[in-house]
PDB file of N, CA and C in Angstrom:
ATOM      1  N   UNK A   1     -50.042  10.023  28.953  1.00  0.00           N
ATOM      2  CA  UNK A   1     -51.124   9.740  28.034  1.00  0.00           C
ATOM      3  C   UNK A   1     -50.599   9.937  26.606  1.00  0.00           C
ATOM      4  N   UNK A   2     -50.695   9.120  25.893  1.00  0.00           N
ATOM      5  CA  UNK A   2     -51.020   9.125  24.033  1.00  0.00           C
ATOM      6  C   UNK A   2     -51.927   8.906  23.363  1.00  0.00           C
ATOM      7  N   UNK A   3     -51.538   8.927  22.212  1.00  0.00           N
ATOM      8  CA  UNK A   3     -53.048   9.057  20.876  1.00  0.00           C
ATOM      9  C   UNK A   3     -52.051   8.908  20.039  1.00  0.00           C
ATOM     10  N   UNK A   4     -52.229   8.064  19.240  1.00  0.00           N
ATOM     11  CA  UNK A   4     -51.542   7.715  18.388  1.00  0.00           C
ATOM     12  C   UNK A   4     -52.759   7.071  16.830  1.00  0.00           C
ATOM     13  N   UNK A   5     -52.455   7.555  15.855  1.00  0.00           N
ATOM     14  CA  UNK A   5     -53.325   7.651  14.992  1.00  0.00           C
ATOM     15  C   UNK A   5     -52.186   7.137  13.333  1.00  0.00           C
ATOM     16  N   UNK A   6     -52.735   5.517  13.189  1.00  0.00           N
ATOM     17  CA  UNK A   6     -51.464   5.141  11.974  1.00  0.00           C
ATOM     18  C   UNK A   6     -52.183   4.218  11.088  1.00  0.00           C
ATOM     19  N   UNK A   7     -51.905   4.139   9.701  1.00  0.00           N
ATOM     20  CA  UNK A   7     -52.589   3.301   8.806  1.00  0.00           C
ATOM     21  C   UNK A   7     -52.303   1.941   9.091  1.00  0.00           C
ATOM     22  N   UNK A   8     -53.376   0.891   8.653  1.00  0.00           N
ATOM     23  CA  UNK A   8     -53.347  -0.204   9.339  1.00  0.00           C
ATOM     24  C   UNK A   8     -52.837  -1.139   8.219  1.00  0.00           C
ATOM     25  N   UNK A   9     -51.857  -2.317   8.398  1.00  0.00           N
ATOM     26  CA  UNK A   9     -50.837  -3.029   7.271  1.00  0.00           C
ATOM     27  C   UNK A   9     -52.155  -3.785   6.621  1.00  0.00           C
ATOM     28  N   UNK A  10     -53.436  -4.280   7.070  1.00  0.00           N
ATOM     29  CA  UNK A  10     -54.269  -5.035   6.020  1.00  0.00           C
ATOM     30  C   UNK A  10     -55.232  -4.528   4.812  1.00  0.00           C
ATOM     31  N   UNK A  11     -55.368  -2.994   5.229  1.00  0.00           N
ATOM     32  CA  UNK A  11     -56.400  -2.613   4.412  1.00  0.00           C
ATOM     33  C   UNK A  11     -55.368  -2.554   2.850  1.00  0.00           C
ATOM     34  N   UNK A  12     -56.263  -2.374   2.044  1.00  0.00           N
ATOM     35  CA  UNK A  12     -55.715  -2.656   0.375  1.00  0.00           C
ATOM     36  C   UNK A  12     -55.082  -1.967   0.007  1.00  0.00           C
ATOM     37  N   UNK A  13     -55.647  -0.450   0.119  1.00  0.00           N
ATOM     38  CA  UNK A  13     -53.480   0.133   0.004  1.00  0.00           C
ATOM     39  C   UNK A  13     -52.718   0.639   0.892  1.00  0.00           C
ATOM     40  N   UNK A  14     -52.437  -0.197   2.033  1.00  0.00           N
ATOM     41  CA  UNK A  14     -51.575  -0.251   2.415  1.00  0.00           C
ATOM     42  C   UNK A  14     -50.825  -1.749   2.116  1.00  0.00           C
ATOM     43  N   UNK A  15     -51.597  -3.009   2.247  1.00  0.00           N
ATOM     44  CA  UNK A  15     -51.231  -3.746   1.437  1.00  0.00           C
ATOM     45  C   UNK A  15     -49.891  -3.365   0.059  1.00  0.00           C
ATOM     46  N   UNK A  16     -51.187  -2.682  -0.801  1.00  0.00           N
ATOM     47  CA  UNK A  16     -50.292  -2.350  -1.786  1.00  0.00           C
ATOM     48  C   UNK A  16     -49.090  -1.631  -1.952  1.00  0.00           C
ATOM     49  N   UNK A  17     -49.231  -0.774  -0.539  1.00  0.00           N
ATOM     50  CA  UNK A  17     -47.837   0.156  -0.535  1.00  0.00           C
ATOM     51  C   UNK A  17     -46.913  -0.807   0.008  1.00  0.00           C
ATOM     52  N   UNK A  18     -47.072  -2.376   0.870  1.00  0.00           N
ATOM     53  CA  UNK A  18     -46.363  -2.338   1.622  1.00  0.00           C
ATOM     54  C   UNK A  18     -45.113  -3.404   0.600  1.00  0.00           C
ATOM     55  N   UNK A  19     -46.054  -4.258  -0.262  1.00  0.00           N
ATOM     56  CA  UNK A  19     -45.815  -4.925  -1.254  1.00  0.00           C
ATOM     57  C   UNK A  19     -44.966  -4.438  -3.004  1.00  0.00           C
ATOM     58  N   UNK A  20     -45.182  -2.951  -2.973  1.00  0.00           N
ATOM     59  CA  UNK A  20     -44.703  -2.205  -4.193  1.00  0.00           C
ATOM     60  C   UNK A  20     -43.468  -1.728  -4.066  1.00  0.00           C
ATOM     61  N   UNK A  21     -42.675  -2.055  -4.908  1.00  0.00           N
ATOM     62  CA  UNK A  21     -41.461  -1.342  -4.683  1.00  0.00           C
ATOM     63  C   UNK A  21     -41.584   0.193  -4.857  1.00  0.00           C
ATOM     64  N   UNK A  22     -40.927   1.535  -4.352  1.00  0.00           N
ATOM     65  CA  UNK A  22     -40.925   2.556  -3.948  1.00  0.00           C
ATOM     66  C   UNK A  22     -40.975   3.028  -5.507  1.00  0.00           C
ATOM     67  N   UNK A  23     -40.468   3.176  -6.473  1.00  0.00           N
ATOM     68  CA  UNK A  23     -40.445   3.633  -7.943  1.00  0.00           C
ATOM     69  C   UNK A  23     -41.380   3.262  -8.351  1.00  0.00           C
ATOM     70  N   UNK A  24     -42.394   2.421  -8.358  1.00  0.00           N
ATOM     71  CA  UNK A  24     -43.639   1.978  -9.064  1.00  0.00           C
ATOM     72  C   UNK A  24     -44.128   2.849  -7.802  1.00  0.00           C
ATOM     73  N   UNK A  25     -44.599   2.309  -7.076  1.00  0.00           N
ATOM     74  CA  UNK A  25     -45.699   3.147  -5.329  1.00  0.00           C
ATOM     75  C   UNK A  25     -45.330   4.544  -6.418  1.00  0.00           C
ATOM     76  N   UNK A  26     -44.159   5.559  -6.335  1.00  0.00           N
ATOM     77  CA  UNK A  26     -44.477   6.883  -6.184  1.00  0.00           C
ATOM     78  C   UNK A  26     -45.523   7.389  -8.294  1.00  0.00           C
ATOM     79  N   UNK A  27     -44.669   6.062  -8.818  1.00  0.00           N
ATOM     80  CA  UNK A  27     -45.482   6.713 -10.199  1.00  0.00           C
ATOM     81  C   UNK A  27     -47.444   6.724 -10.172  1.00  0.00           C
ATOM     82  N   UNK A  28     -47.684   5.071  -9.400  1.00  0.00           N
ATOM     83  CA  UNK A  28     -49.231   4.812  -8.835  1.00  0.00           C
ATOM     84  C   UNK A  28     -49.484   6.138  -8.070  1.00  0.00           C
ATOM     85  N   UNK A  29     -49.147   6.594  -7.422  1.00  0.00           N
ATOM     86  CA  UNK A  29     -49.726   7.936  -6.544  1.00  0.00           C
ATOM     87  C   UNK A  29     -49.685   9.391  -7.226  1.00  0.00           C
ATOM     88  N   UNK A  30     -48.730   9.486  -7.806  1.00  0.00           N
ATOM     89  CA  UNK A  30     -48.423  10.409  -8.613  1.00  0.00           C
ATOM     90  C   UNK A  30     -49.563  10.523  -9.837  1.00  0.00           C
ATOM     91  N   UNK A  31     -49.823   9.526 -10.662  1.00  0.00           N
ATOM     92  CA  UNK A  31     -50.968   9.170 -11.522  1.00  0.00           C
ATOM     93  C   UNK A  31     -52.214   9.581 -11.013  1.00  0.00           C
ATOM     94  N   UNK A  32     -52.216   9.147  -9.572  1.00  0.00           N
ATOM     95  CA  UNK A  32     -53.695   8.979  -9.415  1.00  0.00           C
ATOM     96  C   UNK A  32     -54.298  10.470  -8.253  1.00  0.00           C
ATOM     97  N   UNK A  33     -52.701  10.865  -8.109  1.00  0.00           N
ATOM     98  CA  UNK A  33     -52.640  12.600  -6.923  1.00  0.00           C
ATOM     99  C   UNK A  33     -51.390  13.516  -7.682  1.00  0.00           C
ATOM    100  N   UNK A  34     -52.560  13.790  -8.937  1.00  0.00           N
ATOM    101  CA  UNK A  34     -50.777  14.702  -9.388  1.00  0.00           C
ATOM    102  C   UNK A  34     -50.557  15.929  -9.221  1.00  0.00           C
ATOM    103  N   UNK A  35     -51.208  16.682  -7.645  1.00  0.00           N
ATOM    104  CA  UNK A  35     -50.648  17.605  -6.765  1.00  0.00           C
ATOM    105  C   UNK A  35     -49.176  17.449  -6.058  1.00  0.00           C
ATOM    106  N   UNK A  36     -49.045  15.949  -6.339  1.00  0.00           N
ATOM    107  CA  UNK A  36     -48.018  15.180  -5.072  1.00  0.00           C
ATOM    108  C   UNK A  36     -46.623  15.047  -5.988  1.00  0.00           C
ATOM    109  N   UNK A  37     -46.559  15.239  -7.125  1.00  0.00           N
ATOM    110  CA  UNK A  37     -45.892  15.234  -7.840  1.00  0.00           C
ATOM    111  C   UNK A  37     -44.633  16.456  -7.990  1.00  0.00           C
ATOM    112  N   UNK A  38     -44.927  17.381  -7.120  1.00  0.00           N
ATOM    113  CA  UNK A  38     -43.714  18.773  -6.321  1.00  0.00           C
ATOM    114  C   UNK A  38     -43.229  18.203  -5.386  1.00  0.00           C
ATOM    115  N   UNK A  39     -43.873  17.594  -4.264  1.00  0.00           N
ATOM    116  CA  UNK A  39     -42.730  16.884  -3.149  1.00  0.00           C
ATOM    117  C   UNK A  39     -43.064  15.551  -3.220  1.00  0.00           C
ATOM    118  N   UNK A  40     -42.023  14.941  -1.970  1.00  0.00           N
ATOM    119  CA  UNK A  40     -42.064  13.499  -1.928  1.00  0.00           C
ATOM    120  C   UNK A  40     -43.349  12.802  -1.664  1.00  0.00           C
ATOM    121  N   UNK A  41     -43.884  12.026  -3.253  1.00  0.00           N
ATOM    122  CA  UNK A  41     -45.201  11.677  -2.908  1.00  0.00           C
ATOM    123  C   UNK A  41     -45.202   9.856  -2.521  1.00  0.00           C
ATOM    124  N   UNK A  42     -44.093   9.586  -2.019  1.00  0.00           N
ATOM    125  CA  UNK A  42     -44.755   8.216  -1.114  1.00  0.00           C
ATOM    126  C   UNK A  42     -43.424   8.038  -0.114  1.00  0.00           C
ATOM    127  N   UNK A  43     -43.665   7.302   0.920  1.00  0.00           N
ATOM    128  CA  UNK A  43     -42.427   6.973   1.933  1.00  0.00           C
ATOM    129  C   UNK A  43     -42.599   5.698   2.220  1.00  0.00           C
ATOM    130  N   UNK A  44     -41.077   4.834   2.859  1.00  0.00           N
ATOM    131  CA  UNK A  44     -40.701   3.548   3.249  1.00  0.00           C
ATOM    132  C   UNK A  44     -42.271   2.766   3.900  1.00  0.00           C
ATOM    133  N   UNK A  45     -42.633   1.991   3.620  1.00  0.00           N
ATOM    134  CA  UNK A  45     -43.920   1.306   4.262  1.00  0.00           C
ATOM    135  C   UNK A  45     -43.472   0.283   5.552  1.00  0.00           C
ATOM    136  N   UNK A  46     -43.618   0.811   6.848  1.00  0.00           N
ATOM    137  CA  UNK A  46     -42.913   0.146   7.848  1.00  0.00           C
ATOM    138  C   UNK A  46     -44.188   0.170   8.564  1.00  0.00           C
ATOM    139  N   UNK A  47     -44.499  -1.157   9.154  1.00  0.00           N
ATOM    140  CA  UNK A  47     -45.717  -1.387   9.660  1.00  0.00           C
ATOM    141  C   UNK A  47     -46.111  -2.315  10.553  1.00  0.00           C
ATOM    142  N   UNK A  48     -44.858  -2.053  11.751  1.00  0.00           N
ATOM    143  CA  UNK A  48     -44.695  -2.583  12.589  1.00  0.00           C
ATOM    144  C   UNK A  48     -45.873  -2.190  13.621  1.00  0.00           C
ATOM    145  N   UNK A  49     -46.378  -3.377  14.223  1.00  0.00           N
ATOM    146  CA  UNK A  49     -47.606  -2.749  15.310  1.00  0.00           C
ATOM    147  C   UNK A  49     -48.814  -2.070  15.111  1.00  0.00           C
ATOM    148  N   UNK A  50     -48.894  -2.458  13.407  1.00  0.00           N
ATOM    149  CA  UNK A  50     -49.813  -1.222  13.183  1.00  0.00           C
ATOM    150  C   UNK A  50     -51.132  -2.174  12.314  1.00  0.00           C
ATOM    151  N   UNK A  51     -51.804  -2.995  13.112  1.00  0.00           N
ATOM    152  CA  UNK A  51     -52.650  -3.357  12.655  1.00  0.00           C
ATOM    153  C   UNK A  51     -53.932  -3.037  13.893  1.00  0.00           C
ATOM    154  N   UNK A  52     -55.304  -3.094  13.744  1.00  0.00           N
ATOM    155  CA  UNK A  52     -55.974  -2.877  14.725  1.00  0.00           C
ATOM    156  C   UNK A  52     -56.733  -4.241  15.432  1.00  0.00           C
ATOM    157  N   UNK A  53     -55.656  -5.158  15.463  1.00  0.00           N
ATOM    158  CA  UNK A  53     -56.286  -6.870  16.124  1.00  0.00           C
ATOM    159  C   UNK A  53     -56.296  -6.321  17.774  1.00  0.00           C
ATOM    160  N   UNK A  54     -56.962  -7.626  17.951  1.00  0.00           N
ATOM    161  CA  UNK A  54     -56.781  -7.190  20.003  1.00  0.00           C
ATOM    162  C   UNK A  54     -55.297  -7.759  20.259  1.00  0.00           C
ATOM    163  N   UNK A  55     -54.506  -8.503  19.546  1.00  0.00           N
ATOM    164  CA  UNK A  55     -53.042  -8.701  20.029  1.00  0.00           C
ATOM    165  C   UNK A  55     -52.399  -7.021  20.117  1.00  0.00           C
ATOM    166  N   UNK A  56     -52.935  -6.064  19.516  1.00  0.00           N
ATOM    167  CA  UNK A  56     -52.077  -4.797  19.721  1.00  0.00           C
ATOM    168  C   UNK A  56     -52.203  -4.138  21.214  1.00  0.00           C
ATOM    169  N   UNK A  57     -53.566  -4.487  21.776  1.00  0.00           N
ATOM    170  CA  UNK A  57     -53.889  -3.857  22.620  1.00  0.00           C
ATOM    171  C   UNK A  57     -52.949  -4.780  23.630  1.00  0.00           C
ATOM    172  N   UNK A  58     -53.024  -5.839  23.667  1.00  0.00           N
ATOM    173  CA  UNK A  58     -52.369  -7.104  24.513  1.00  0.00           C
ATOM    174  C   UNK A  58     -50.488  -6.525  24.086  1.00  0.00           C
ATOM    175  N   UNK A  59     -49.768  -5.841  23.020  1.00  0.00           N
ATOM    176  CA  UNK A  59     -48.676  -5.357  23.088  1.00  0.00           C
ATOM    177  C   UNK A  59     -48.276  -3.678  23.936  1.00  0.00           C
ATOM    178  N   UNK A  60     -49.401  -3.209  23.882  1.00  0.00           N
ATOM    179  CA  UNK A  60     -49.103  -2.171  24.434  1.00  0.00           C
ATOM    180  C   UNK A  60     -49.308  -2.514  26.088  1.00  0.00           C
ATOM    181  N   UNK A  61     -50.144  -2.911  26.254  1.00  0.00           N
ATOM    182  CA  UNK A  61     -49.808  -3.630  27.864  1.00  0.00           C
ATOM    183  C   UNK A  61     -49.020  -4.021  28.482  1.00  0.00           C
ATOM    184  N   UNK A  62     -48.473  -5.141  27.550  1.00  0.00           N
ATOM    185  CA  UNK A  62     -46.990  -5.604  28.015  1.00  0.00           C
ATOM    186  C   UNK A  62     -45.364  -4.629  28.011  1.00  0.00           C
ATOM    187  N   UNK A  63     -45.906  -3.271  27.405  1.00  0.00           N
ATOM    188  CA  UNK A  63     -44.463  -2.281  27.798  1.00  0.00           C
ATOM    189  C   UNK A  63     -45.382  -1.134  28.522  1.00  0.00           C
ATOM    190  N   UNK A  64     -46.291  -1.237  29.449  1.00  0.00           N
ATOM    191  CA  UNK A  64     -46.302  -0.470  30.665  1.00  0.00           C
ATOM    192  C   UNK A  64     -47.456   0.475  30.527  1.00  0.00           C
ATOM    193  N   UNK A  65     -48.513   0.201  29.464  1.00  0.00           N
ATOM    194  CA  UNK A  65     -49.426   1.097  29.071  1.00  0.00           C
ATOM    195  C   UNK A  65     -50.589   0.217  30.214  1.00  0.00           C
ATOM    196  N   UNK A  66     -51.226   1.323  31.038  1.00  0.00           N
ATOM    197  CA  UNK A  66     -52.362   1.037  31.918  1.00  0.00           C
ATOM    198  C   UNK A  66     -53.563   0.774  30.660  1.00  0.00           C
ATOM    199  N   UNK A  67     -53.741   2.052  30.461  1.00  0.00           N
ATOM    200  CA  UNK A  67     -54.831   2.207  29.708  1.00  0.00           C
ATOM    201  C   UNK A  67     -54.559   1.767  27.998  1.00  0.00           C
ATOM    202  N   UNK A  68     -55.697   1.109  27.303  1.00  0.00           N
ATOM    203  CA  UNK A  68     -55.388   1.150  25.965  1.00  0.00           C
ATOM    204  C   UNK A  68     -57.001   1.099  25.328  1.00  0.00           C
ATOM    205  N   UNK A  69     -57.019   2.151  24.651  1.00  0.00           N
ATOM    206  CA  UNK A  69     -58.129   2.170  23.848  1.00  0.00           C
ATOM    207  C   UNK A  69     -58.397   1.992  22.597  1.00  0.00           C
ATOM    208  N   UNK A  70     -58.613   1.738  21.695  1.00  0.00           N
ATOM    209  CA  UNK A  70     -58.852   1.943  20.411  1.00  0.00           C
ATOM    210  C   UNK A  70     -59.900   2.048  19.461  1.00  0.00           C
ATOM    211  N   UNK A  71     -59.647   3.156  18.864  1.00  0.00           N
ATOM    212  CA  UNK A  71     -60.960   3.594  17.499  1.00  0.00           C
ATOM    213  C   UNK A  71     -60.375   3.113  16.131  1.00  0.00           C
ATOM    214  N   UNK A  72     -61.238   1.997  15.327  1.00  0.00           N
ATOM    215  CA  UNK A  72     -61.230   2.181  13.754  1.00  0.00           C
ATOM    216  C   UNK A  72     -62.215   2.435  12.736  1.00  0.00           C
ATOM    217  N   UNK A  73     -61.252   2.756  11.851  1.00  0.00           N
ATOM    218  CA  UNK A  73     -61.887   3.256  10.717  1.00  0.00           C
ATOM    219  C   UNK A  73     -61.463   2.155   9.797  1.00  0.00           C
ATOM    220  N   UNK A  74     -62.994   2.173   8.622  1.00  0.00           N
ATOM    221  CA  UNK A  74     -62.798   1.079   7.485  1.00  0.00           C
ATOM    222  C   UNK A  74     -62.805   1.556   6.320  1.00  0.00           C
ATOM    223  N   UNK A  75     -62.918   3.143   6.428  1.00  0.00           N
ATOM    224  CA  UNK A  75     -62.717   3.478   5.020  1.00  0.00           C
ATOM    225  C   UNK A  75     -61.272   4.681   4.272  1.00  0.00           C
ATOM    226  N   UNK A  76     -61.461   4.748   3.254  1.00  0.00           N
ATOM    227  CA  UNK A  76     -60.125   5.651   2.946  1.00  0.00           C
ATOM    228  C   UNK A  76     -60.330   6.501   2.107  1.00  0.00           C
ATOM    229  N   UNK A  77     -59.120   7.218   1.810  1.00  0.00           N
ATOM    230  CA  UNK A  77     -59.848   8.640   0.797  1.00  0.00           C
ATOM    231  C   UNK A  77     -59.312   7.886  -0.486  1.00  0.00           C
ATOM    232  N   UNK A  78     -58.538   7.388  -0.515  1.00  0.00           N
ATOM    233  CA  UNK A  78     -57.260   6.753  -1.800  1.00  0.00           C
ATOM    234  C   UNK A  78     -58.542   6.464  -2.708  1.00  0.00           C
ATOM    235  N   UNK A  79     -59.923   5.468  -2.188  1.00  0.00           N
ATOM    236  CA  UNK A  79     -61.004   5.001  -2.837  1.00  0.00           C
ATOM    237  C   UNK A  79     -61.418   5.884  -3.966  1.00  0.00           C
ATOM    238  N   UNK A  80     -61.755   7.432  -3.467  1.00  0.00           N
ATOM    239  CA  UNK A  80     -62.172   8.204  -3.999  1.00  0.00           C
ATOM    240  C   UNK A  80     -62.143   9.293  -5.373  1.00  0.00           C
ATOM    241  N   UNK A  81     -60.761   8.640  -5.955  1.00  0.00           N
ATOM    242  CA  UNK A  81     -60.078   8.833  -6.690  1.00  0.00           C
ATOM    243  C   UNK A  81     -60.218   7.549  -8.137  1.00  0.00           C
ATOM    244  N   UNK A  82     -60.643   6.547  -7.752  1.00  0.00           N
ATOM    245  CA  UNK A  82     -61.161   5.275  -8.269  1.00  0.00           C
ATOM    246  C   UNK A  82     -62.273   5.228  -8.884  1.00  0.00           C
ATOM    247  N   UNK A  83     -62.765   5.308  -9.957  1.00  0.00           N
ATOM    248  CA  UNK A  83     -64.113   5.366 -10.514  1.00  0.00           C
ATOM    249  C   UNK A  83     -64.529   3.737 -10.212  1.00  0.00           C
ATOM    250  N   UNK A  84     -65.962   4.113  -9.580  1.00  0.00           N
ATOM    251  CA  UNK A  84     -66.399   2.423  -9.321  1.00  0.00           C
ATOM    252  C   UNK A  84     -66.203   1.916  -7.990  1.00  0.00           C
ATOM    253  N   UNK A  85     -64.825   2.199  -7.469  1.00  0.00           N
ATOM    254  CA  UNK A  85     -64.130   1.624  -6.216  1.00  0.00           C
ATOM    255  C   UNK A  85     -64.801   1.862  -4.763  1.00  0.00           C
ATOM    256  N   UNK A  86     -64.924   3.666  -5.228  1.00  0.00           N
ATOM    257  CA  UNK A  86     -65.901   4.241  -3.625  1.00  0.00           C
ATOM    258  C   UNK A  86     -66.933   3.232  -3.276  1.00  0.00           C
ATOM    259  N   UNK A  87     -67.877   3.367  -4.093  1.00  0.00           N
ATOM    260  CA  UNK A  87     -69.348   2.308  -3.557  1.00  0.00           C
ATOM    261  C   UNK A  87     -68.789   1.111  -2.984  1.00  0.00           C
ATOM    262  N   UNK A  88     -67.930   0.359  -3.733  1.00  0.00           N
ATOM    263  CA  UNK A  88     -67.816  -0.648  -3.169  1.00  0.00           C
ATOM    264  C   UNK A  88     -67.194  -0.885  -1.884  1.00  0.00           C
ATOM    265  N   UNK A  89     -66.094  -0.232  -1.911  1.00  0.00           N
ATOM    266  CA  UNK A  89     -65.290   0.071  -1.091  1.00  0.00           C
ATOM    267  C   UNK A  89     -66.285   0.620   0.453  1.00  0.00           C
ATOM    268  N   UNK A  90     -67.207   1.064   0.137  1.00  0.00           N
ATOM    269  CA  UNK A  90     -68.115   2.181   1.250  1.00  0.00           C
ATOM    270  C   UNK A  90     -68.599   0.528   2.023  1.00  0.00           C
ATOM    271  N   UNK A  91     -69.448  -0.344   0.723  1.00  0.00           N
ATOM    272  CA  UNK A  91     -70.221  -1.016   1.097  1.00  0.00           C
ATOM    273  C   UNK A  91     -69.340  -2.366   2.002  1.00  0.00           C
ATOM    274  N   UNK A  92     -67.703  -2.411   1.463  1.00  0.00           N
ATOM    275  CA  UNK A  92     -67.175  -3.748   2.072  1.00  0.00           C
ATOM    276  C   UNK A  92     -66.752  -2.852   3.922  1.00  0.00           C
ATOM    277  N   UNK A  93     -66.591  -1.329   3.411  1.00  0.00           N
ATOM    278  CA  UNK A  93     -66.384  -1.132   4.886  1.00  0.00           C
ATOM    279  C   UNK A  93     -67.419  -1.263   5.876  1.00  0.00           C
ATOM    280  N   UNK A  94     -68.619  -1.048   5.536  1.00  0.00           N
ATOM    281  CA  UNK A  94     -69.845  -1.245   6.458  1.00  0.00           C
ATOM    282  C   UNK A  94     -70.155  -2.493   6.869  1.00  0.00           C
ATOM    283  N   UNK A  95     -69.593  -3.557   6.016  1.00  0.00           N
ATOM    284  CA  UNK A  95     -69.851  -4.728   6.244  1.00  0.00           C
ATOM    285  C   UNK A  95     -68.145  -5.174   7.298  1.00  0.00           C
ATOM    286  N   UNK A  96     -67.437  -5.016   6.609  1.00  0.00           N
ATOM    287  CA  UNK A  96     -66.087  -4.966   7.826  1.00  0.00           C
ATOM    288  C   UNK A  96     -66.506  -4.236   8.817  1.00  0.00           C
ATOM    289  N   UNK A  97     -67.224  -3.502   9.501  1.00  0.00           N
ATOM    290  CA  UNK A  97     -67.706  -2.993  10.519  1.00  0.00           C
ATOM    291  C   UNK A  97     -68.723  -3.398  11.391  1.00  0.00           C
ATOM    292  N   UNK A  98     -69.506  -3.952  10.887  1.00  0.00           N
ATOM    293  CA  UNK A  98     -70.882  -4.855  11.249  1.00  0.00           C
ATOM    294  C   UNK A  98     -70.408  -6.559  11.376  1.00  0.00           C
ATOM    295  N   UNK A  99     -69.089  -6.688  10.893  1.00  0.00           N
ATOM    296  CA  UNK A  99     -68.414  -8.436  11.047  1.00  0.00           C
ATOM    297  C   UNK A  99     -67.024  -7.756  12.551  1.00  0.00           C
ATOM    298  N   UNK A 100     -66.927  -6.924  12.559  1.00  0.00           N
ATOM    299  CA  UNK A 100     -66.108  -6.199  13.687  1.00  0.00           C
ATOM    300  C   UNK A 100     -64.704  -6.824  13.259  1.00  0.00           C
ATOM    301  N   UNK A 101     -64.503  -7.208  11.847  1.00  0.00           N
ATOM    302  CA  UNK A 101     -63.307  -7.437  10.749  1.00  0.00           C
ATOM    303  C   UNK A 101     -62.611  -6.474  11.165  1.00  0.00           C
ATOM    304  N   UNK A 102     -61.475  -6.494  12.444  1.00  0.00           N
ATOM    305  CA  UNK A 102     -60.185  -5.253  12.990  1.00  0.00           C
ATOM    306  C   UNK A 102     -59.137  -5.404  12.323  1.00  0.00           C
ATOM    307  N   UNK A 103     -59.014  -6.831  11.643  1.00  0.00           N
ATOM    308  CA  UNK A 103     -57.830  -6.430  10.480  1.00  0.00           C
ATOM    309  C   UNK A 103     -57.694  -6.212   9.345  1.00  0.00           C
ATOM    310  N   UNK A 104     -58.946  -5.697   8.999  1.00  0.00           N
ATOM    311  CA  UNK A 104     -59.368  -5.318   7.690  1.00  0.00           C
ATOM    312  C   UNK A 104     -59.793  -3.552   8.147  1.00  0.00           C
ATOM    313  N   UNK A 105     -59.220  -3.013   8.742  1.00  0.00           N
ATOM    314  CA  UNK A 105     -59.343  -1.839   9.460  1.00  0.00           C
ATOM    315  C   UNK A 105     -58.303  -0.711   8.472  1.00  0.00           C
ATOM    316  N   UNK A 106     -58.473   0.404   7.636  1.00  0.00           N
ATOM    317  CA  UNK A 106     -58.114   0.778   7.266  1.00  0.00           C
ATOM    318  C   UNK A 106     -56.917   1.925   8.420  1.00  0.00           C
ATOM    319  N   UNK A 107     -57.677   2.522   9.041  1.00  0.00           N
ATOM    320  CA  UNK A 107     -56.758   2.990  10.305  1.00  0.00           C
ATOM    321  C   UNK A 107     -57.201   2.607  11.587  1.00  0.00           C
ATOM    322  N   UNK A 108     -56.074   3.209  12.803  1.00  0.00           N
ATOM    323  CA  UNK A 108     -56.429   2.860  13.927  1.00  0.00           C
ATOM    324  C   UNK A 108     -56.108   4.202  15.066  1.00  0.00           C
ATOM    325  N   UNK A 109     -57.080   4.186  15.844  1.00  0.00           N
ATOM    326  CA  UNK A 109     -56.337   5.548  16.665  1.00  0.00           C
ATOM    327  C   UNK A 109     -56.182   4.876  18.014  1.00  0.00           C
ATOM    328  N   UNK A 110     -54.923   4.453  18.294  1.00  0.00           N
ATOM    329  CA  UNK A 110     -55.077   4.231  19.784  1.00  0.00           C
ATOM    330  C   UNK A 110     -54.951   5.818  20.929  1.00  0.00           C
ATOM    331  N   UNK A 111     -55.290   5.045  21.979  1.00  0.00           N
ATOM    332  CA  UNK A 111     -55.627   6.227  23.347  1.00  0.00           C
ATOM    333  C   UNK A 111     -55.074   5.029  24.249  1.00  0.00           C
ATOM    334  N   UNK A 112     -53.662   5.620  24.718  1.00  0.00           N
ATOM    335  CA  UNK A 112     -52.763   5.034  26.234  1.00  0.00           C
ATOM    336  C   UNK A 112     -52.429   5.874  26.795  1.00  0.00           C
ATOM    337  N   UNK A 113     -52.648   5.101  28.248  1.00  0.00           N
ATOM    338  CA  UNK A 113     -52.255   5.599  29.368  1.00  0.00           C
ATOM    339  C   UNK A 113     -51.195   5.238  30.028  1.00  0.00           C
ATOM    340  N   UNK A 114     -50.088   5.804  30.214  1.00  0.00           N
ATOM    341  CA  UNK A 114     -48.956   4.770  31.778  1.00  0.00           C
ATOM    342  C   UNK A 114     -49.261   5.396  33.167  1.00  0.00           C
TER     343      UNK A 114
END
């Protein structure tokens, strides 16, 4: 059994992390979390498999997983830091949730079984 719990490549910043080169990404985070600014505040954006479509569930099947479950989430904390952004951000996730929009899924927690 696993649980596996990873940010998903469509939501907007991950988008943005995945698209930013690493010297701009760490000054944007640093600006906007400047606790993060003592250790390493961003890493390589590799985002393989990590969206929450039903093709993921259809990949974990095909290397030997019985079971595959999955929970998402449409919202993020990054928002919260954004003057203006939260509300909106609250309101496009409720609506990505109510359109069952999985690749507009900010994270994903899968649950497999072999």
């Amino acid at each position: 059994m696993g649980l596996h719990l990873h940010p998903t490549l469509y939501a907007l910043p991950f988008v943005l992390n995945w698209l930013t080169p690493d010297a701009l990404a760490k000054k944007i985070v640093e600006t906007l979390k400047p606790h993060r600014r003592k250790r390493r505040s961003v890493f390589p954006a590799f985002y393989d498999w990590c969206t929450a479509g039903k093709q993921e569930i259809t990949k974990r099947r095909r290397v030997g997983f019985t079971h595959v479950d999955v929970a998402i989430n449409f919202h993020h904390h990054y928002y919260r830091t954004i003057p203006g952004i939260a509300c909106l951000a609250r309101l496009l996730g409720n609506l990505y949730r109510a359109l069952d929009a999985r690749l507009l899924a900010s994270y994903a927690v899968y649950m497999v079984v072999k």
